[in-house]
Every structure is written in C-alpha cells, then in structure tokens.
PDB file of N, CA and C in Angstrom:
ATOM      1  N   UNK A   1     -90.244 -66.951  88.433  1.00  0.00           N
ATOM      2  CA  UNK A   1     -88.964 -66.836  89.101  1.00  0.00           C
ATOM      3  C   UNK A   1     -88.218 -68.164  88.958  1.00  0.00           C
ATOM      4  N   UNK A   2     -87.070 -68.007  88.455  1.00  0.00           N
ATOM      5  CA  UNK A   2     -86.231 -69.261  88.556  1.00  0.00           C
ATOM      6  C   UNK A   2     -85.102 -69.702  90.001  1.00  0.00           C
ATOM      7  N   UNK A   3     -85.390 -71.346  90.116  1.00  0.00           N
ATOM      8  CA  UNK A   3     -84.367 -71.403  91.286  1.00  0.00           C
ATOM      9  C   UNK A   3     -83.031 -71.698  90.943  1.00  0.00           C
ATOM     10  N   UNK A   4     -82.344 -70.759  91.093  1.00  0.00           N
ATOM     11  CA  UNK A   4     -80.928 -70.923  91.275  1.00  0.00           C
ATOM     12  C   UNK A   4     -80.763 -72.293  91.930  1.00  0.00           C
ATOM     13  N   UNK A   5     -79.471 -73.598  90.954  1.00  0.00           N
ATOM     14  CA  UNK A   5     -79.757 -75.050  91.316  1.00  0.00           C
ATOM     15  C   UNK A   5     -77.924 -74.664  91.867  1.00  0.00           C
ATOM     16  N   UNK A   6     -77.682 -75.238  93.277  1.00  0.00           N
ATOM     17  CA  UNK A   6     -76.183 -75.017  93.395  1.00  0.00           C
ATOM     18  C   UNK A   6     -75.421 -76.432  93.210  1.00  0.00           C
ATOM     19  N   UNK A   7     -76.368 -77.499  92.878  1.00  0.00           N
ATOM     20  CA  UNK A   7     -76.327 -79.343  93.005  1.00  0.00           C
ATOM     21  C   UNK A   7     -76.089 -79.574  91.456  1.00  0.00           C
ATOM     22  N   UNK A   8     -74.773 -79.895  91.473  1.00  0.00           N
ATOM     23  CA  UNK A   8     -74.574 -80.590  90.034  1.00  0.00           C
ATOM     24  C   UNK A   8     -75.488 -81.492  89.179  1.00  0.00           C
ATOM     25  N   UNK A   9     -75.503 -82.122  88.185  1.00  0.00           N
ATOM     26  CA  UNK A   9     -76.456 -83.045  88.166  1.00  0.00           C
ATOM     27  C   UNK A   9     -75.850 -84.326  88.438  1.00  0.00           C
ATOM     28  N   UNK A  10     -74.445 -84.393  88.639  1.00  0.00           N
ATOM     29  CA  UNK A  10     -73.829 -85.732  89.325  1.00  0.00           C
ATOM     30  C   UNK A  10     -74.173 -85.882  90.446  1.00  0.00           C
ATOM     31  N   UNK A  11     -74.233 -84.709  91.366  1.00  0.00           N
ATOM     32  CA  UNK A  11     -74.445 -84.646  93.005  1.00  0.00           C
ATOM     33  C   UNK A  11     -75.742 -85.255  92.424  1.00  0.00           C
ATOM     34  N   UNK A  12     -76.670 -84.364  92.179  1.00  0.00           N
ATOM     35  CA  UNK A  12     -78.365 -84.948  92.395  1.00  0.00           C
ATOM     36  C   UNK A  12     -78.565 -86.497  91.830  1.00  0.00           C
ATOM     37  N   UNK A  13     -77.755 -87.061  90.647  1.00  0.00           N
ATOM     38  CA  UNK A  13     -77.832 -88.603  90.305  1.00  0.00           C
ATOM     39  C   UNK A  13     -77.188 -89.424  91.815  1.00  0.00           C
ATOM     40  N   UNK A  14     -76.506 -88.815  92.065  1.00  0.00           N
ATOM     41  CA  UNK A  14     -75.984 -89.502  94.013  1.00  0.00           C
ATOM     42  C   UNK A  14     -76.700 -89.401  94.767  1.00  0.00           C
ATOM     43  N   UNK A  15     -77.857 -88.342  94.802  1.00  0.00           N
ATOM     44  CA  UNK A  15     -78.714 -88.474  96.188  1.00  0.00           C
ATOM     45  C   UNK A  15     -79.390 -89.307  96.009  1.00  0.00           C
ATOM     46  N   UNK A  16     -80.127 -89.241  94.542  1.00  0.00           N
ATOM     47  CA  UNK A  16     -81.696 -90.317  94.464  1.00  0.00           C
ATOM     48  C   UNK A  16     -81.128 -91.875  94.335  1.00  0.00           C
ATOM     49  N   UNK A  17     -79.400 -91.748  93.807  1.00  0.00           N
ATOM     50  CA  UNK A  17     -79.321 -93.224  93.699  1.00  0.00           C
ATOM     51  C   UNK A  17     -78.969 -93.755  95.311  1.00  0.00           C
ATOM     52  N   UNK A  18     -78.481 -92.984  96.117  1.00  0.00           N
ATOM     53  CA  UNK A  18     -78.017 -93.467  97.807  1.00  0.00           C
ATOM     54  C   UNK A  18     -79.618 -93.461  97.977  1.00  0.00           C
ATOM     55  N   UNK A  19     -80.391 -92.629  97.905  1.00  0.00           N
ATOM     56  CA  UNK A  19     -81.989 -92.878  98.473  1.00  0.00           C
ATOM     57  C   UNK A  19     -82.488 -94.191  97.901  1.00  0.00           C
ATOM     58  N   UNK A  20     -82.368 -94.342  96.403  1.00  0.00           N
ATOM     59  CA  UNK A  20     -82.961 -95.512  96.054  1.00  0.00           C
ATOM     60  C   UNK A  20     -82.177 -97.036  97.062  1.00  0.00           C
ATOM     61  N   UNK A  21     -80.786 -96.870  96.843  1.00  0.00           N
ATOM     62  CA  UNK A  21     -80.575 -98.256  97.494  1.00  0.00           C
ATOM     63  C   UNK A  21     -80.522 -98.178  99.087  1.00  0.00           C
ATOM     64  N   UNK A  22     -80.676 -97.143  99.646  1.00  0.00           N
ATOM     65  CA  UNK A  22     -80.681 -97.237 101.162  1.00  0.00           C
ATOM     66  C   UNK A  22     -82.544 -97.075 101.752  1.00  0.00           C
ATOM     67  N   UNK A  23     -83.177 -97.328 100.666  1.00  0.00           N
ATOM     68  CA  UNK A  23     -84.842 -97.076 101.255  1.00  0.00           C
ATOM     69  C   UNK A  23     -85.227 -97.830 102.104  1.00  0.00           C
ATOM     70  N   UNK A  24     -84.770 -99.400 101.825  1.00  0.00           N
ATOM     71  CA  UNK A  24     -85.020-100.555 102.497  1.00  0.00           C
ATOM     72  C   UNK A  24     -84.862-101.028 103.971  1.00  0.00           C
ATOM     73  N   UNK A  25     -84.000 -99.759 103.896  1.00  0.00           N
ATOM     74  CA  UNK A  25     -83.558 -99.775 105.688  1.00  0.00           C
ATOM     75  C   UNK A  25     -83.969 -98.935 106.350  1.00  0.00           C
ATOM     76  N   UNK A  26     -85.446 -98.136 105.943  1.00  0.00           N
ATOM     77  CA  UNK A  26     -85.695 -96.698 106.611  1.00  0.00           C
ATOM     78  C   UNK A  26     -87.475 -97.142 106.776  1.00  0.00           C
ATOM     79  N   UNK A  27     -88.166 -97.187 107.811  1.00  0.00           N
ATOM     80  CA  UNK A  27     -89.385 -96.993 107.653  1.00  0.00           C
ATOM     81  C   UNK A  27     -89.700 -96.539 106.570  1.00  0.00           C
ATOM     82  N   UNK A  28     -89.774 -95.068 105.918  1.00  0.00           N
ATOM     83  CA  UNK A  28     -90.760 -94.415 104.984  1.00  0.00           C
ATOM     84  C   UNK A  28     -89.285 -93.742 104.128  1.00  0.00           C
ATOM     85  N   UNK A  29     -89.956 -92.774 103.132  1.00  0.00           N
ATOM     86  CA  UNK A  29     -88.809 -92.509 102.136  1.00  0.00           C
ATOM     87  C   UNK A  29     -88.299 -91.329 102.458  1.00  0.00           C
ATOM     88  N   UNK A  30     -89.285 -90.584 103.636  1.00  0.00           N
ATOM     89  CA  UNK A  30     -88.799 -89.297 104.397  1.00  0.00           C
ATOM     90  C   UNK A  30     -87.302 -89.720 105.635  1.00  0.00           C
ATOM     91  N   UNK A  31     -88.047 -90.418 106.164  1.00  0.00           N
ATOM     92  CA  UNK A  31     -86.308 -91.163 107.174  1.00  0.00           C
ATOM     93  C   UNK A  31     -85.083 -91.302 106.538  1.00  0.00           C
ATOM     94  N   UNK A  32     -85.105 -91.811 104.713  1.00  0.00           N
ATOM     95  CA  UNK A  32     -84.229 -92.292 104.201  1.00  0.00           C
ATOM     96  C   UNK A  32     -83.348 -91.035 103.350  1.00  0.00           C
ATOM     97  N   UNK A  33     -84.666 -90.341 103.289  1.00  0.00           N
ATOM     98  CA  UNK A  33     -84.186 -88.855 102.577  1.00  0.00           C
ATOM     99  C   UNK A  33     -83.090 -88.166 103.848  1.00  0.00           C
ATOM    100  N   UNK A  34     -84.057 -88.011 105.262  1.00  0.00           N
ATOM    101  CA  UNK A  34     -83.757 -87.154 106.062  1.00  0.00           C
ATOM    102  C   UNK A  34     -81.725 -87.972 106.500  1.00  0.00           C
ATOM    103  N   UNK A  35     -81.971 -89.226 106.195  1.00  0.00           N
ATOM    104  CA  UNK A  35     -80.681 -90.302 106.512  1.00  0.00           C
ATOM    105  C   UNK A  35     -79.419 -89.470 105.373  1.00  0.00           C
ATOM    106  N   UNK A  36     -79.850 -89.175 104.309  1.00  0.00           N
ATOM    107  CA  UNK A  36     -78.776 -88.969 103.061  1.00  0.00           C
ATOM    108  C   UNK A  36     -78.673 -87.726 102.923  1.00  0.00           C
ATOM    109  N   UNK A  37     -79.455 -86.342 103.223  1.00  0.00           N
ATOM    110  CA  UNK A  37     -79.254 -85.337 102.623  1.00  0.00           C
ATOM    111  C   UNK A  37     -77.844 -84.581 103.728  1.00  0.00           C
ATOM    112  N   UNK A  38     -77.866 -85.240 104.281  1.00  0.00           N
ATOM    113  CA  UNK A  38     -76.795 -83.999 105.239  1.00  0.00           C
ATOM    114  C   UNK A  38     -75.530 -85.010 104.681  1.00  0.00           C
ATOM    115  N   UNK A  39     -75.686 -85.930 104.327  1.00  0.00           N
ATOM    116  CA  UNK A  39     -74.135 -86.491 103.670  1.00  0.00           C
ATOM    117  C   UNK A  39     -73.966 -85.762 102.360  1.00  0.00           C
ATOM    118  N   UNK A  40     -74.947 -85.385 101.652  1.00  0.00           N
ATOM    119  CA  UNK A  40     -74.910 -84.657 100.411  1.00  0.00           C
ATOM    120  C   UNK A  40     -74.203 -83.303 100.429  1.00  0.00           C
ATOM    121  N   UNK A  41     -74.933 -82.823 101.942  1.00  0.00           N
ATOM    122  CA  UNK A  41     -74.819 -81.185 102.036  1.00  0.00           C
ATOM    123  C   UNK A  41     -75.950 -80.114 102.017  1.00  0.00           C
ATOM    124  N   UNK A  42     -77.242 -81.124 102.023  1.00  0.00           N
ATOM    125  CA  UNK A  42     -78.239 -80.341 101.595  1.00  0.00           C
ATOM    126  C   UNK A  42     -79.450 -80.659 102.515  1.00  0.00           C
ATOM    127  N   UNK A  43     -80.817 -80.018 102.540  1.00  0.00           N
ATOM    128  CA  UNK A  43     -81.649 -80.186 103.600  1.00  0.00           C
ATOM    129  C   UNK A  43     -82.560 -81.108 102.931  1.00  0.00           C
ATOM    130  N   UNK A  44     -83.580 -82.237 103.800  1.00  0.00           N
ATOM    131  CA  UNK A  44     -83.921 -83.038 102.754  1.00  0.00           C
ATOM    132  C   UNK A  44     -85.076 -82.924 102.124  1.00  0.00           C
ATOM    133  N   UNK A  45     -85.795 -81.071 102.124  1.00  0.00           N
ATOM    134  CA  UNK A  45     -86.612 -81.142 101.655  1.00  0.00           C
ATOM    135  C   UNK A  45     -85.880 -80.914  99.776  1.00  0.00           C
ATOM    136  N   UNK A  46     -84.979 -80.343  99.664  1.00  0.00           N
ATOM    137  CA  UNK A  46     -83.862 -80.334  98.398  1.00  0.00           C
ATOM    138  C   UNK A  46     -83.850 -81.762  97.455  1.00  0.00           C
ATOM    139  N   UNK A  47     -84.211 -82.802  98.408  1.00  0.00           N
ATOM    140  CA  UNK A  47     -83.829 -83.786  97.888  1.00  0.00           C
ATOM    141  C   UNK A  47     -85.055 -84.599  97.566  1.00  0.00           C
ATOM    142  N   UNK A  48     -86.600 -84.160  97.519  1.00  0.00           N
ATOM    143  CA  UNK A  48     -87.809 -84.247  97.051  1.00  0.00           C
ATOM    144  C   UNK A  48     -88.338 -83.133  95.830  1.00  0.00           C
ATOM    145  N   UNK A  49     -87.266 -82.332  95.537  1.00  0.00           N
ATOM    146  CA  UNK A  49     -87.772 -81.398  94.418  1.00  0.00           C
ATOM    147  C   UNK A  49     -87.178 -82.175  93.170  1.00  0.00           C
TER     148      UNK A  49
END
C-alpha cells in the first residue's frame, strides 16, 4: 500500500531543516519535533517518517 504524501518536498526540506537548527534548545529531538510540526501543519509523528 502506498502513502499518499500531502508535504511538498520544500515543506519536508523546512521541517528537518527548523528541527535541525532548533534541536539545541529542546531536551530530546521529540520536544523539538513536537515544537515545529504544528507550525508546519502536521502531527509530529509525520515529521519522523
């Protein structure tokens, strides 16, 4: 079964790059995920696939 992707691949180069430079300010990489995905639009398990 394939997943239907509704995240551009510009959107998804914006999440991991806001995750990469905002990690430093989050305990773990789940806080930093859970910090960025609702600015994206998306839930932050979306943003670990």
């Amino acid at each position: 079964m394939n997943k239907s992707n509704k995240f551009s691949p510009e959107v998804r180069e914006r999440a991991v790059r806001m995750v990469q430079e905002h990690r430093g300010e989050y305990p773990s990489l789940w806080a930093a995920v859970e910090s960025i995905a609702p600015k994206i639009g998306c839930v932050p398990q979306t943003l670990l696939e």
